[in-house]
C-alpha atoms as a PDB file:
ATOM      1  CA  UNK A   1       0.000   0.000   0.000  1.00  0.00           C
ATOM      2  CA  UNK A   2       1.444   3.275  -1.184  1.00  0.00           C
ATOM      3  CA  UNK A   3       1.784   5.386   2.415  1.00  0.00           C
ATOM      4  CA  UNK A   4       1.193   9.360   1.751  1.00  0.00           C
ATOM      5  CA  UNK A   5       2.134  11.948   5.026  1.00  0.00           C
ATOM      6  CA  UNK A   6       1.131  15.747   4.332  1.00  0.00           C
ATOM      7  CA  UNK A   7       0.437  18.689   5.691  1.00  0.00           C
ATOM      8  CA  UNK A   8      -2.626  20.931   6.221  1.00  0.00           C
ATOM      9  CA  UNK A   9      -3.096  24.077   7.886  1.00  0.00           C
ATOM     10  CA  UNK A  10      -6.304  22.991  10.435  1.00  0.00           C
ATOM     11  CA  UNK A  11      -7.889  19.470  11.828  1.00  0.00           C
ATOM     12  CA  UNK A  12     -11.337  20.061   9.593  1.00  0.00           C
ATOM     13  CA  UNK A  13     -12.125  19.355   5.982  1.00  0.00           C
ATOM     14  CA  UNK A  14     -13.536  22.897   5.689  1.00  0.00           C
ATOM     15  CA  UNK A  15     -12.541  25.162   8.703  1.00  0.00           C
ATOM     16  CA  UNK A  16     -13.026  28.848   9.168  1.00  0.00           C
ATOM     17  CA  UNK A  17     -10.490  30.489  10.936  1.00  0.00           C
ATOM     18  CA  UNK A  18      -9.992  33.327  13.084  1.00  0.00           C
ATOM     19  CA  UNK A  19     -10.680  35.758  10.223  1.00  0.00           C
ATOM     20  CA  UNK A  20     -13.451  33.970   8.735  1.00  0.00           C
ATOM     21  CA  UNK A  21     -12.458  32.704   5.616  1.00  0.00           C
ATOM     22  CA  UNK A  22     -12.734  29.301   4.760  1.00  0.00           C
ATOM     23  CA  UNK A  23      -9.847  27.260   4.496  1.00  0.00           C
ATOM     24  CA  UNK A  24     -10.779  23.938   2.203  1.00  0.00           C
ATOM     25  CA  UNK A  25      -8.998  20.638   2.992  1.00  0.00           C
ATOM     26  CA  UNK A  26      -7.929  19.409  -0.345  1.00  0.00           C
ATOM     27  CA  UNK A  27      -5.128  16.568  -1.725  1.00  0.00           C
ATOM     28  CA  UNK A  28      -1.852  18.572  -3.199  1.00  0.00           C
ATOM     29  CA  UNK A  29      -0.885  16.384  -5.470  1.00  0.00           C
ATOM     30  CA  UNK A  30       1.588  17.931  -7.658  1.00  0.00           C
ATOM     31  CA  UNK A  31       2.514  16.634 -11.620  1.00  0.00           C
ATOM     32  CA  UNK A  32       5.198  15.983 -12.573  1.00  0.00           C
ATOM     33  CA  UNK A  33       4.697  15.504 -16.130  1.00  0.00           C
ATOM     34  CA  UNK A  34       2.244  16.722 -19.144  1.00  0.00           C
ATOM     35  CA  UNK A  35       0.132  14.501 -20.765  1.00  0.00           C
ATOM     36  CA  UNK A  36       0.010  14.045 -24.304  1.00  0.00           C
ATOM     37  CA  UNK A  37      -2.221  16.351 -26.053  1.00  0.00           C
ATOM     38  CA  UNK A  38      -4.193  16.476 -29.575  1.00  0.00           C
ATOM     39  CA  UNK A  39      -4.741  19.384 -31.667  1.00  0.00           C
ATOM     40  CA  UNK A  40      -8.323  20.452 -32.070  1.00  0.00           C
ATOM     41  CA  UNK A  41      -8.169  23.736 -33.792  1.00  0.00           C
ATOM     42  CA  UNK A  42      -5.233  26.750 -34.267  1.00  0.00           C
ATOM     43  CA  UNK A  43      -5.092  30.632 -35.167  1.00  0.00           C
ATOM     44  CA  UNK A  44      -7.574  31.205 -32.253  1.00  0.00           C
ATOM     45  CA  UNK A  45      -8.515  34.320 -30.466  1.00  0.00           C
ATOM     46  CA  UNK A  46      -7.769  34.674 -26.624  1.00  0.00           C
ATOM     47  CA  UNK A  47      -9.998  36.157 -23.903  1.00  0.00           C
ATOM     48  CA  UNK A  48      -8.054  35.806 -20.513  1.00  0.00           C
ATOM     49  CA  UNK A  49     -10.904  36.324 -17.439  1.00  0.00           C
ATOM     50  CA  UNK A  50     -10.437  36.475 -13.785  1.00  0.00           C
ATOM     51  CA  UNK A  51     -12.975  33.986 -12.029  1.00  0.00           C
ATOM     52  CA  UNK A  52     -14.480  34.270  -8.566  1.00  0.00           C
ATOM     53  CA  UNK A  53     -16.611  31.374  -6.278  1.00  0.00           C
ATOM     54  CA  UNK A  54     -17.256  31.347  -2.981  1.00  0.00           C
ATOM     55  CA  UNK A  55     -16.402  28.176  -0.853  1.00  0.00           C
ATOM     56  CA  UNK A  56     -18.729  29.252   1.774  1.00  0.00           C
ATOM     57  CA  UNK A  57     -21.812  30.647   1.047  1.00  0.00           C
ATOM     58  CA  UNK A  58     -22.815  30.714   4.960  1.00  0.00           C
ATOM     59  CA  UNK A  59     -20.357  33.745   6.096  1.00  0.00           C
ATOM     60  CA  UNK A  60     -18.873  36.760   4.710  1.00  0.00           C
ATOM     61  CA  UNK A  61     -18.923  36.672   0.679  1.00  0.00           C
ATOM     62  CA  UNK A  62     -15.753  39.409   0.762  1.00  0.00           C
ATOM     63  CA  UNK A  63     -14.157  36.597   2.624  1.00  0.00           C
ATOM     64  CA  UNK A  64     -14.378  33.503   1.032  1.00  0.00           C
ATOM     65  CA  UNK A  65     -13.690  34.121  -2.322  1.00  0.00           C
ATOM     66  CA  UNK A  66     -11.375  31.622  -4.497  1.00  0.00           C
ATOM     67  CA  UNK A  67      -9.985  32.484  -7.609  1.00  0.00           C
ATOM     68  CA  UNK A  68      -7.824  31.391 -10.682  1.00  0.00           C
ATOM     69  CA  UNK A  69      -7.654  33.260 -14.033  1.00  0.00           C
ATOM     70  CA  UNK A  70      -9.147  31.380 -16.917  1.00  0.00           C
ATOM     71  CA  UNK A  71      -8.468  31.619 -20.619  1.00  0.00           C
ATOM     72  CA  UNK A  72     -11.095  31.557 -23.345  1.00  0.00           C
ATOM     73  CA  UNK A  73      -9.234  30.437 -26.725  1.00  0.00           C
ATOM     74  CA  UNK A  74     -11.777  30.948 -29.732  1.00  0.00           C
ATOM     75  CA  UNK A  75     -10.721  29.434 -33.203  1.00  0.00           C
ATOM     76  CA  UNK A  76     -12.465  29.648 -36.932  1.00  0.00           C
ATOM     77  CA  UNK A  77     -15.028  26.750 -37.015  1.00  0.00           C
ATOM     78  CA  UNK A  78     -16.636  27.585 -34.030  1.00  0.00           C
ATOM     79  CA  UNK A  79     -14.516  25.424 -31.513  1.00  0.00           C
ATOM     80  CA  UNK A  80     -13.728  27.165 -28.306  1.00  0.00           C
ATOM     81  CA  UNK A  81     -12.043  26.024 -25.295  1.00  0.00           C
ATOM     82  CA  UNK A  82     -12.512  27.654 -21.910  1.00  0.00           C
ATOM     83  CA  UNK A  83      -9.536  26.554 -19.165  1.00  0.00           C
ATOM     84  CA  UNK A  84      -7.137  27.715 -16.480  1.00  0.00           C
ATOM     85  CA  UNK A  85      -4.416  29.817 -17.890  1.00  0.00           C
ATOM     86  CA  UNK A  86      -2.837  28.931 -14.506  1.00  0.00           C
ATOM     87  CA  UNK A  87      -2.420  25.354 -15.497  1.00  0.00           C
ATOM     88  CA  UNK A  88      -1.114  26.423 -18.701  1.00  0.00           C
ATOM     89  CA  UNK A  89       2.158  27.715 -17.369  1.00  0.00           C
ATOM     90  CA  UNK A  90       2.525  24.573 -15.069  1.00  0.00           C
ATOM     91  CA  UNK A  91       2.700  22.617 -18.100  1.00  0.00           C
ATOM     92  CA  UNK A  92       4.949  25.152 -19.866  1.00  0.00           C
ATOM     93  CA  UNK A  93       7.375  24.861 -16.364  1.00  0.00           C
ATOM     94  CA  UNK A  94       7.113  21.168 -16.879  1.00  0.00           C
ATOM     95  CA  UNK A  95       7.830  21.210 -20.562  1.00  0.00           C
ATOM     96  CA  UNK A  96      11.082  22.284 -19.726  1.00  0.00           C
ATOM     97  CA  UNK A  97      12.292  21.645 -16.424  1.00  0.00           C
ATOM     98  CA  UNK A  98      14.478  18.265 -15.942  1.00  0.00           C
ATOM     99  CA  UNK A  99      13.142  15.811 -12.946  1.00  0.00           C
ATOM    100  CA  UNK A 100      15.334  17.222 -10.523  1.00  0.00           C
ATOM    101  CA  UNK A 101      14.065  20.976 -11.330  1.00  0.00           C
ATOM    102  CA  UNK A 102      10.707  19.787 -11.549  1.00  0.00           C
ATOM    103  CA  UNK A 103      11.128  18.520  -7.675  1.00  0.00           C
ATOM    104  CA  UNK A 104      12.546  21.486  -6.227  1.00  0.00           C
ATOM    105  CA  UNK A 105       9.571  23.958  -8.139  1.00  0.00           C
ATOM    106  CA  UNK A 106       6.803  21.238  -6.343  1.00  0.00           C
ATOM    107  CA  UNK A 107       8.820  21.807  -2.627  1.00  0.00           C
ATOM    108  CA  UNK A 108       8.644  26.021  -3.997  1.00  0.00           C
ATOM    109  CA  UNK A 109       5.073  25.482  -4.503  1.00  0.00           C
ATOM    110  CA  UNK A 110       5.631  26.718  -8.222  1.00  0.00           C
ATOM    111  CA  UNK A 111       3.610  23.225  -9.780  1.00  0.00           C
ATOM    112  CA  UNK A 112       0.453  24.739  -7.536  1.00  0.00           C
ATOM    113  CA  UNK A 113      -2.472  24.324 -10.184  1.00  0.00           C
ATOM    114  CA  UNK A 114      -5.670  26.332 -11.210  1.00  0.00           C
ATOM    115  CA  UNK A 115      -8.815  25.031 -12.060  1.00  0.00           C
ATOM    116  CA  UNK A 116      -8.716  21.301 -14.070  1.00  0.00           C
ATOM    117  CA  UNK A 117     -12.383  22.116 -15.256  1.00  0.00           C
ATOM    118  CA  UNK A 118     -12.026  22.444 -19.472  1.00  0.00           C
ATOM    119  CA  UNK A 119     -15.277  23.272 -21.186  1.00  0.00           C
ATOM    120  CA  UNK A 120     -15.431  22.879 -24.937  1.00  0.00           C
ATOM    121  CA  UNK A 121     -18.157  24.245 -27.657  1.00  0.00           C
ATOM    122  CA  UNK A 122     -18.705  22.547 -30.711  1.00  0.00           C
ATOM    123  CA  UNK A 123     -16.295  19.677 -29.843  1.00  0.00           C
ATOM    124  CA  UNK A 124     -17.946  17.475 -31.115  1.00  0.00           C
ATOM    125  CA  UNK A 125     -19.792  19.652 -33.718  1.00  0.00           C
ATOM    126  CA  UNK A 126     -22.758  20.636 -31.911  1.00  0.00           C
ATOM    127  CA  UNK A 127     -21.494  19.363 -28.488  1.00  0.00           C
ATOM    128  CA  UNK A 128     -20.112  21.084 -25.425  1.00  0.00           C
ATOM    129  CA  UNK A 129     -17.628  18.473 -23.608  1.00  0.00           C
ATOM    130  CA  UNK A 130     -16.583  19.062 -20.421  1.00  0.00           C
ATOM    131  CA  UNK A 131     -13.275  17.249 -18.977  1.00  0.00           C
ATOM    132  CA  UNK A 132     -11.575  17.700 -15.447  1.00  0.00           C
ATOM    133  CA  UNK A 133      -9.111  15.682 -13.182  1.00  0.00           C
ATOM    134  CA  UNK A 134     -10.993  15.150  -9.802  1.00  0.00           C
ATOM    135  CA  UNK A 135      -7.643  13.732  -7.069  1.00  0.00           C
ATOM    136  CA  UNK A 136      -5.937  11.185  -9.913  1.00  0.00           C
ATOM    137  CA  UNK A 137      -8.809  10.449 -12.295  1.00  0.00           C
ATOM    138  CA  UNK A 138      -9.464  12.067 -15.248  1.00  0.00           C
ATOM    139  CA  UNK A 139     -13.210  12.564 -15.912  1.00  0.00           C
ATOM    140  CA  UNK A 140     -14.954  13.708 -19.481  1.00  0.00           C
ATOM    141  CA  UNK A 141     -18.792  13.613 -20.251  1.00  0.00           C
ATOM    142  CA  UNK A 142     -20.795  15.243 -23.524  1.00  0.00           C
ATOM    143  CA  UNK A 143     -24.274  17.134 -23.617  1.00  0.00           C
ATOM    144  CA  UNK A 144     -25.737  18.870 -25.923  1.00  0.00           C
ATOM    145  CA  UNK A 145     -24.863  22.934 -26.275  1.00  0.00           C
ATOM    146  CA  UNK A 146     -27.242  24.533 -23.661  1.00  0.00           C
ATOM    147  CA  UNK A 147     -30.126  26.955 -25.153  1.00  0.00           C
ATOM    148  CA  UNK A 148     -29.933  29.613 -22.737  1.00  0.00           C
ATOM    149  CA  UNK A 149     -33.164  31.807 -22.780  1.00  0.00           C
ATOM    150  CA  UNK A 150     -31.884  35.151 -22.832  1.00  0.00           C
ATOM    151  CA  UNK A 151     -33.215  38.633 -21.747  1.00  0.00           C
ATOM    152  CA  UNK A 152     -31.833  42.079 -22.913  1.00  0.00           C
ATOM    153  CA  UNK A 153     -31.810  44.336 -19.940  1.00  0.00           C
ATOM    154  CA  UNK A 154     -31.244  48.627 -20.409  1.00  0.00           C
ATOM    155  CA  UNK A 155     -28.184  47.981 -18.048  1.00  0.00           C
ATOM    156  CA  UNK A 156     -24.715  49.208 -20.054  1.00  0.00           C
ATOM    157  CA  UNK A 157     -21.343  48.745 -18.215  1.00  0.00           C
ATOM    158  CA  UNK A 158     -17.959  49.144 -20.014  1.00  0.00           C
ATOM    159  CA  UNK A 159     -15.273  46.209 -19.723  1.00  0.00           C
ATOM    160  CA  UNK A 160     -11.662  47.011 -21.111  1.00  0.00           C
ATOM    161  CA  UNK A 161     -13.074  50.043 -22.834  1.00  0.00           C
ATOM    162  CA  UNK A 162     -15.897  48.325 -24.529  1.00  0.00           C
ATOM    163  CA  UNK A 163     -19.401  48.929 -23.808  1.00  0.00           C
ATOM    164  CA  UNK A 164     -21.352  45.996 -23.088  1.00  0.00           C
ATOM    165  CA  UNK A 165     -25.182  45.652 -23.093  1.00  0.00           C
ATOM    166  CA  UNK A 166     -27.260  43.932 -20.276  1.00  0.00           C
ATOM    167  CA  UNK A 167     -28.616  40.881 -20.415  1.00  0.00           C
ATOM    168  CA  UNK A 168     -30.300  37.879 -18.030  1.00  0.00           C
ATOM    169  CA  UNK A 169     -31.208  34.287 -18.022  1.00  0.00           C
ATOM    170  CA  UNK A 170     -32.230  31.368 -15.548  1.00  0.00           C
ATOM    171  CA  UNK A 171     -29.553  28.507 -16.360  1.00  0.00           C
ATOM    172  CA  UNK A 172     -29.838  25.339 -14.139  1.00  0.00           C
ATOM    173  CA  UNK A 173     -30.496  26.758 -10.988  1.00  0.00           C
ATOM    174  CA  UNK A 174     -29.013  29.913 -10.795  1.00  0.00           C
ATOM    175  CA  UNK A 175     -29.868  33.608 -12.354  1.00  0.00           C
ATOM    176  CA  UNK A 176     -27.213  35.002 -14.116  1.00  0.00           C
ATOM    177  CA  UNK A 177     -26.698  38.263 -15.268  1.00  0.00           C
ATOM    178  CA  UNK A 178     -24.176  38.998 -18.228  1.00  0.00           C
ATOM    179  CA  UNK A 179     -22.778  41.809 -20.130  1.00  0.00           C
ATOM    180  CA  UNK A 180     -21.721  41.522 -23.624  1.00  0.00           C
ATOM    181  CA  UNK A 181     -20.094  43.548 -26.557  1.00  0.00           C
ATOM    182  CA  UNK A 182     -21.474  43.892 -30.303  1.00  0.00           C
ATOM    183  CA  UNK A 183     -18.217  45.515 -30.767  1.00  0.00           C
ATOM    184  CA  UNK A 184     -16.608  41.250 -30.564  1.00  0.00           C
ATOM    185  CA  UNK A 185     -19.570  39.793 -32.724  1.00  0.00           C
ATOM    186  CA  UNK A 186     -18.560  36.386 -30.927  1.00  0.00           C
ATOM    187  CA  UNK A 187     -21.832  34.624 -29.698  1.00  0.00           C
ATOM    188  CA  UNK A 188     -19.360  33.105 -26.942  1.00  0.00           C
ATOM    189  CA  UNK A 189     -18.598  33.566 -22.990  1.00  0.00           C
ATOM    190  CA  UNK A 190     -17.083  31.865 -20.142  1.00  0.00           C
ATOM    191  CA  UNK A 191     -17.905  28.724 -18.818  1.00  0.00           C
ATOM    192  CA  UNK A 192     -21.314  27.550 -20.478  1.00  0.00           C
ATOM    193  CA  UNK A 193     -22.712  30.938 -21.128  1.00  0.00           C
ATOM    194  CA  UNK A 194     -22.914  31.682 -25.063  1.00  0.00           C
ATOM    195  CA  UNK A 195     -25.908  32.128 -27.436  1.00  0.00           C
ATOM    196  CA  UNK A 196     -25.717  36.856 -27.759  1.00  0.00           C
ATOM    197  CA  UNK A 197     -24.612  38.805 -30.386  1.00  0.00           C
ATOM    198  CA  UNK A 198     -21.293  39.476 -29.179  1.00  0.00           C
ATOM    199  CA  UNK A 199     -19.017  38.203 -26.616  1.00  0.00           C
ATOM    200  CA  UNK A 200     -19.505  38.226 -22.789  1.00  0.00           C
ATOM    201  CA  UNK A 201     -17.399  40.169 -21.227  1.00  0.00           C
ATOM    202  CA  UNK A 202     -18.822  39.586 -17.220  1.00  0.00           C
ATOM    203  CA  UNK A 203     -21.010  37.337 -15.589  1.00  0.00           C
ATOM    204  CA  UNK A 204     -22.362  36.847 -12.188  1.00  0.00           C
ATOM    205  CA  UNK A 205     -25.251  35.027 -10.735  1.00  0.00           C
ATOM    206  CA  UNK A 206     -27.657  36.469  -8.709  1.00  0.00           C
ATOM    207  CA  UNK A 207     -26.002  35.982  -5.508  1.00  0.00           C
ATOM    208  CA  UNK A 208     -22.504  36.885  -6.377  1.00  0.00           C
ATOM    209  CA  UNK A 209     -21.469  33.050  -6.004  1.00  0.00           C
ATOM    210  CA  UNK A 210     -19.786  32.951  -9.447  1.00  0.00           C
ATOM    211  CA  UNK A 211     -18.724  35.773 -11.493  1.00  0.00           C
ATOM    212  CA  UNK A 212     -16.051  36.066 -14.081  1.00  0.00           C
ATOM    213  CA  UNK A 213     -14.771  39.122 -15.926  1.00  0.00           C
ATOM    214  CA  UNK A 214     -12.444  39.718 -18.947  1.00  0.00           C
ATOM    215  CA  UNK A 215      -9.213  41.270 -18.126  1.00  0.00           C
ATOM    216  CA  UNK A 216      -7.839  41.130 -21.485  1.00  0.00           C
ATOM    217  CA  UNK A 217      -7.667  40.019 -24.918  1.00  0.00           C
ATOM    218  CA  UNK A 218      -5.151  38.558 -27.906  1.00  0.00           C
ATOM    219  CA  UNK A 219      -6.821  39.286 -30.956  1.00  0.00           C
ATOM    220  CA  UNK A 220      -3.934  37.035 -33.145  1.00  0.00           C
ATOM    221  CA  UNK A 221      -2.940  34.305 -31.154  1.00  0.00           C
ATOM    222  CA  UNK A 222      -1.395  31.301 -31.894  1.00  0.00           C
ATOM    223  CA  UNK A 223      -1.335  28.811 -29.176  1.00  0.00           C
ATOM    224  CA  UNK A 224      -3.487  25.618 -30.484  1.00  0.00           C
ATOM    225  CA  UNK A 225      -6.642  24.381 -29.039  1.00  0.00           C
ATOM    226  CA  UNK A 226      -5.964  21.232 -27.686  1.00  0.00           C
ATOM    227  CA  UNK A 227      -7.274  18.743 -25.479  1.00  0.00           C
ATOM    228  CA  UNK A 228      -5.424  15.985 -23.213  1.00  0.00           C
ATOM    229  CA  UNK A 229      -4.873  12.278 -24.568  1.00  0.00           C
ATOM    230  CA  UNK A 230      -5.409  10.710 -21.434  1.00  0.00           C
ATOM    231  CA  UNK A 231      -7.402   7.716 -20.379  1.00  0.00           C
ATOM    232  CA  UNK A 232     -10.665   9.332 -19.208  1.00  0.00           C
ATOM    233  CA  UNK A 233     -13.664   8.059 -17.016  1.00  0.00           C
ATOM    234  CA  UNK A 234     -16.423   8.730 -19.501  1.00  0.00           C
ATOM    235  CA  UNK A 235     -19.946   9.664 -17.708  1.00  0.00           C
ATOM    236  CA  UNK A 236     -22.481  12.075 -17.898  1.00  0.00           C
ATOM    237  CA  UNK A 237     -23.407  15.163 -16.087  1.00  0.00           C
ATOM    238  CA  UNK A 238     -24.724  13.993 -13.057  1.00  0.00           C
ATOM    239  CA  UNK A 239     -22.132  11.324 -12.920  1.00  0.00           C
ATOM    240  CA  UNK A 240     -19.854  14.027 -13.012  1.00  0.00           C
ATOM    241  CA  UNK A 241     -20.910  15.588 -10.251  1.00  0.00           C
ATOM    242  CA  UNK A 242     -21.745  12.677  -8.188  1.00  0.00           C
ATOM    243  CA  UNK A 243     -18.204  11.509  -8.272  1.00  0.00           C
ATOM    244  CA  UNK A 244     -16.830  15.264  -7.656  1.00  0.00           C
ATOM    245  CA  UNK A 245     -19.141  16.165  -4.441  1.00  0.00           C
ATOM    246  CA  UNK A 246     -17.892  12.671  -3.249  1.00  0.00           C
ATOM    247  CA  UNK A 247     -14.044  13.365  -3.589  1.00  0.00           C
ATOM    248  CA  UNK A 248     -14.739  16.969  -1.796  1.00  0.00           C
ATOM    249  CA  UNK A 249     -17.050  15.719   0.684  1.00  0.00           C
ATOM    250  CA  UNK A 250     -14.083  13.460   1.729  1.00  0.00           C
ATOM    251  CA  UNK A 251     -10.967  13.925  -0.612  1.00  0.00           C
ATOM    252  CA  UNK A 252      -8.454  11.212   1.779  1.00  0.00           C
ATOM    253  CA  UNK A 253     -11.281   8.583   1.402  1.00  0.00           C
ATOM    254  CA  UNK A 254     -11.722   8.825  -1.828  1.00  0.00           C
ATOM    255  CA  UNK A 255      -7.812   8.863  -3.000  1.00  0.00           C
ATOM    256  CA  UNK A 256      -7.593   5.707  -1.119  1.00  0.00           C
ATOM    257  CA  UNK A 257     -11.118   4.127  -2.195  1.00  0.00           C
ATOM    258  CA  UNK A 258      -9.405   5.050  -5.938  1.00  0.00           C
ATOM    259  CA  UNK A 259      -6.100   4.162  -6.092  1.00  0.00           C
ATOM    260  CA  UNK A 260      -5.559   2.027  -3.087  1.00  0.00           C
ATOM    261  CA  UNK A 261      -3.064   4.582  -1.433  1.00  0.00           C
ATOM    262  CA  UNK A 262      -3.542   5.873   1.923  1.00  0.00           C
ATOM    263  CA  UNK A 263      -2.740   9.379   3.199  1.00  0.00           C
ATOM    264  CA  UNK A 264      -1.656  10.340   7.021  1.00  0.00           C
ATOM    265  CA  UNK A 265      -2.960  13.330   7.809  1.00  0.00           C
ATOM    266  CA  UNK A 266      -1.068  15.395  10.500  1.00  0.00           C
ATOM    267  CA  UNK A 267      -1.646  19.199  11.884  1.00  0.00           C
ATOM    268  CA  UNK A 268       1.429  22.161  11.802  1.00  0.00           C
ATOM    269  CA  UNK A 269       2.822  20.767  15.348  1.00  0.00           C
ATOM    270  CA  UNK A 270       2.969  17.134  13.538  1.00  0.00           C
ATOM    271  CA  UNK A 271       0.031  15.757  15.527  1.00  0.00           C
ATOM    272  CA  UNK A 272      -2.222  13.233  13.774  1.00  0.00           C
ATOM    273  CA  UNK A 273      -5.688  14.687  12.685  1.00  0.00           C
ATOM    274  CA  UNK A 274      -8.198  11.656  13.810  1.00  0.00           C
ATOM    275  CA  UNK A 275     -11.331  12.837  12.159  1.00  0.00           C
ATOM    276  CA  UNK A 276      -9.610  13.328   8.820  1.00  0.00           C
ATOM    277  CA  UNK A 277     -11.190  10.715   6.872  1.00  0.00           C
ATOM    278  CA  UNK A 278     -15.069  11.974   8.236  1.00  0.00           C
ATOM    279  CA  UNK A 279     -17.168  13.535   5.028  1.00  0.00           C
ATOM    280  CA  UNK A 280     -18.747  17.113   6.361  1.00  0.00           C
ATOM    281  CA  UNK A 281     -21.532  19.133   4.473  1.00  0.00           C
ATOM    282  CA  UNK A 282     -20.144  21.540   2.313  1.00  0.00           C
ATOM    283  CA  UNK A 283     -20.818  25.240   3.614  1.00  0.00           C
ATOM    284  CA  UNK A 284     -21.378  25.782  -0.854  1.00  0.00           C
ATOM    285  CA  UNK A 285     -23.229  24.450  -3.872  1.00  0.00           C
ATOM    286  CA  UNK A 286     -21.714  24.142  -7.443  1.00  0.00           C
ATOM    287  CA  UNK A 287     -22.207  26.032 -10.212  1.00  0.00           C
ATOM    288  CA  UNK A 288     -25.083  23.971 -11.823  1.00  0.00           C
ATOM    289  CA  UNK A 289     -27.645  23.870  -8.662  1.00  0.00           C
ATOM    290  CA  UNK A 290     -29.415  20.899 -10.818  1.00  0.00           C
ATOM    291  CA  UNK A 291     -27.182  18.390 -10.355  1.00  0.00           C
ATOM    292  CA  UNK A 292     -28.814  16.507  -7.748  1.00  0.00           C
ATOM    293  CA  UNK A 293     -32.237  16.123  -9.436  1.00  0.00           C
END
């Protein structure tokens, strides 16, 4: 059996500390390699966006905010991949770092990763495919691109100098409300959101749960579209889900229920955590509120 020690900050899967912001309990599990990739698409636009989501809906929404900074890549033919641009300079550090540098950047903390959620439009044609790495299995399911009922507000903001025109839709369980520019006739946007005439430069639902915003944009780029040749765990939507609220519900458990590992769990003074492996409620809900039905 593969034997695991690490090192977390408090005793509970989620814990709020002294300031009140939530602290998650997640697996660092560092890579030290890139997989294999295919070529979907190239000459592609770029839209880089920040992205916000609270962990803990239950306290202070200024104080529990995570974030990474995604990157929209749109090429001719309608494919477009949305991803963490973090995760993209891992891979570039891997790409060209020998083993031994690639062990002293994990002790650094410079192989810390983003996001592993990828969305994809129109990959298949007419599909969006969604494929993430949840602890060491690679996950990838297919649905049909969403129809999202749209609703042009008066509201008019301006993002990066452009201005954008309201709009607002009810989209599995959340209300979202977008803004998007005619100025980039792209009927795109982050994450799922698409279907206006021109791109969508900020979102946020209702509640301020999830919101992301374009920070800036490449016009000619010419990084590839690409996706991972890896040996994925096909499902479907609520499979996904299923498996990812039971990894974060208990992420020790499940590493060892998956891969037969087990993982020691010790505090800052070195003192075993006991209640490590119990699952807890989680203080959020995902992005998709409709996952459970």
């Amino acid at each position: 059996m593969k034997i695991i020690s690490i090192i977390i900050c408090a005793a509970g899967l989620m814990v709020t500390a002294a300031t009140g912001k939530t602290v998650r309990r997640q697996l660092s599990i560092y890579p030290n390699s890139v997989p294999e990739t295919e070529t979907l698409a190239t000459e592609t636009m770029e839209f880089v966006y920040d992205y916000h989501w609270s962990v803990d809906t239950t306290g202070s929404l200024k104080d529990n905010l995570d974030n990474d900074r995604m990157l929209l890549q749109i090429a001719p033919g309608g494919i477009s991949k949305f991803s963490s641009y973090k995760n993209l300079a891992v891979d570039s550090l891997l790409m060209r770092s020998s083993p031994e540098e690639v062990a002293t950047a994990a002790l650094e903390g410079k192989l810390s990763t983003g996001e592993f959620m990828t969305i994809y439009k129109n990959y298949p044609a007419g599909k969006l495919t969604h494929t993430e790495k949840i602890c060491q299995d690679w996950l990838r399911y297919e649905e049909e691109i969403p129809e999202l009922d749209w609703e042009l507000t008066d509201s008019v903001v301006n993002v990066l100098g452009y201005e954008c025109q309201g709009a607002r839709c009810n989209f599995r369980g959340r209300e979202w409300t977008v803004f998007y520019t005619e100025e980039i006739p792209l009927t795109e946007g982050p994450w799922k959101l698409h279907g206006l005439p021109g791109l969508i430069m900020k979102a946020s639902d209702k509640k301020g749960h999830y919101m992301f915003e374009c920070i800036g944009i490449n016009s000619k780029a010419d990084r590839p579209v690409t996706i991972y040749k890896v040996p994925y765990n096909n499902t479907d939507r609520r499979g996904y889900y299923d498996v990812k609220n039971r990894y974060e519900v208990n992420p020790y458990a499940y590493f060892e229920a998956t891969t037969g590992g087990h993982i020691t769990v010790r505090d800052e003074a070195g003192n075993l955590v006991f209640d490590a492996y119990d699952p807890i409620e989680l203080p959020f809900d995902y992005i998709e509120r409709d996952w459970k039905k």
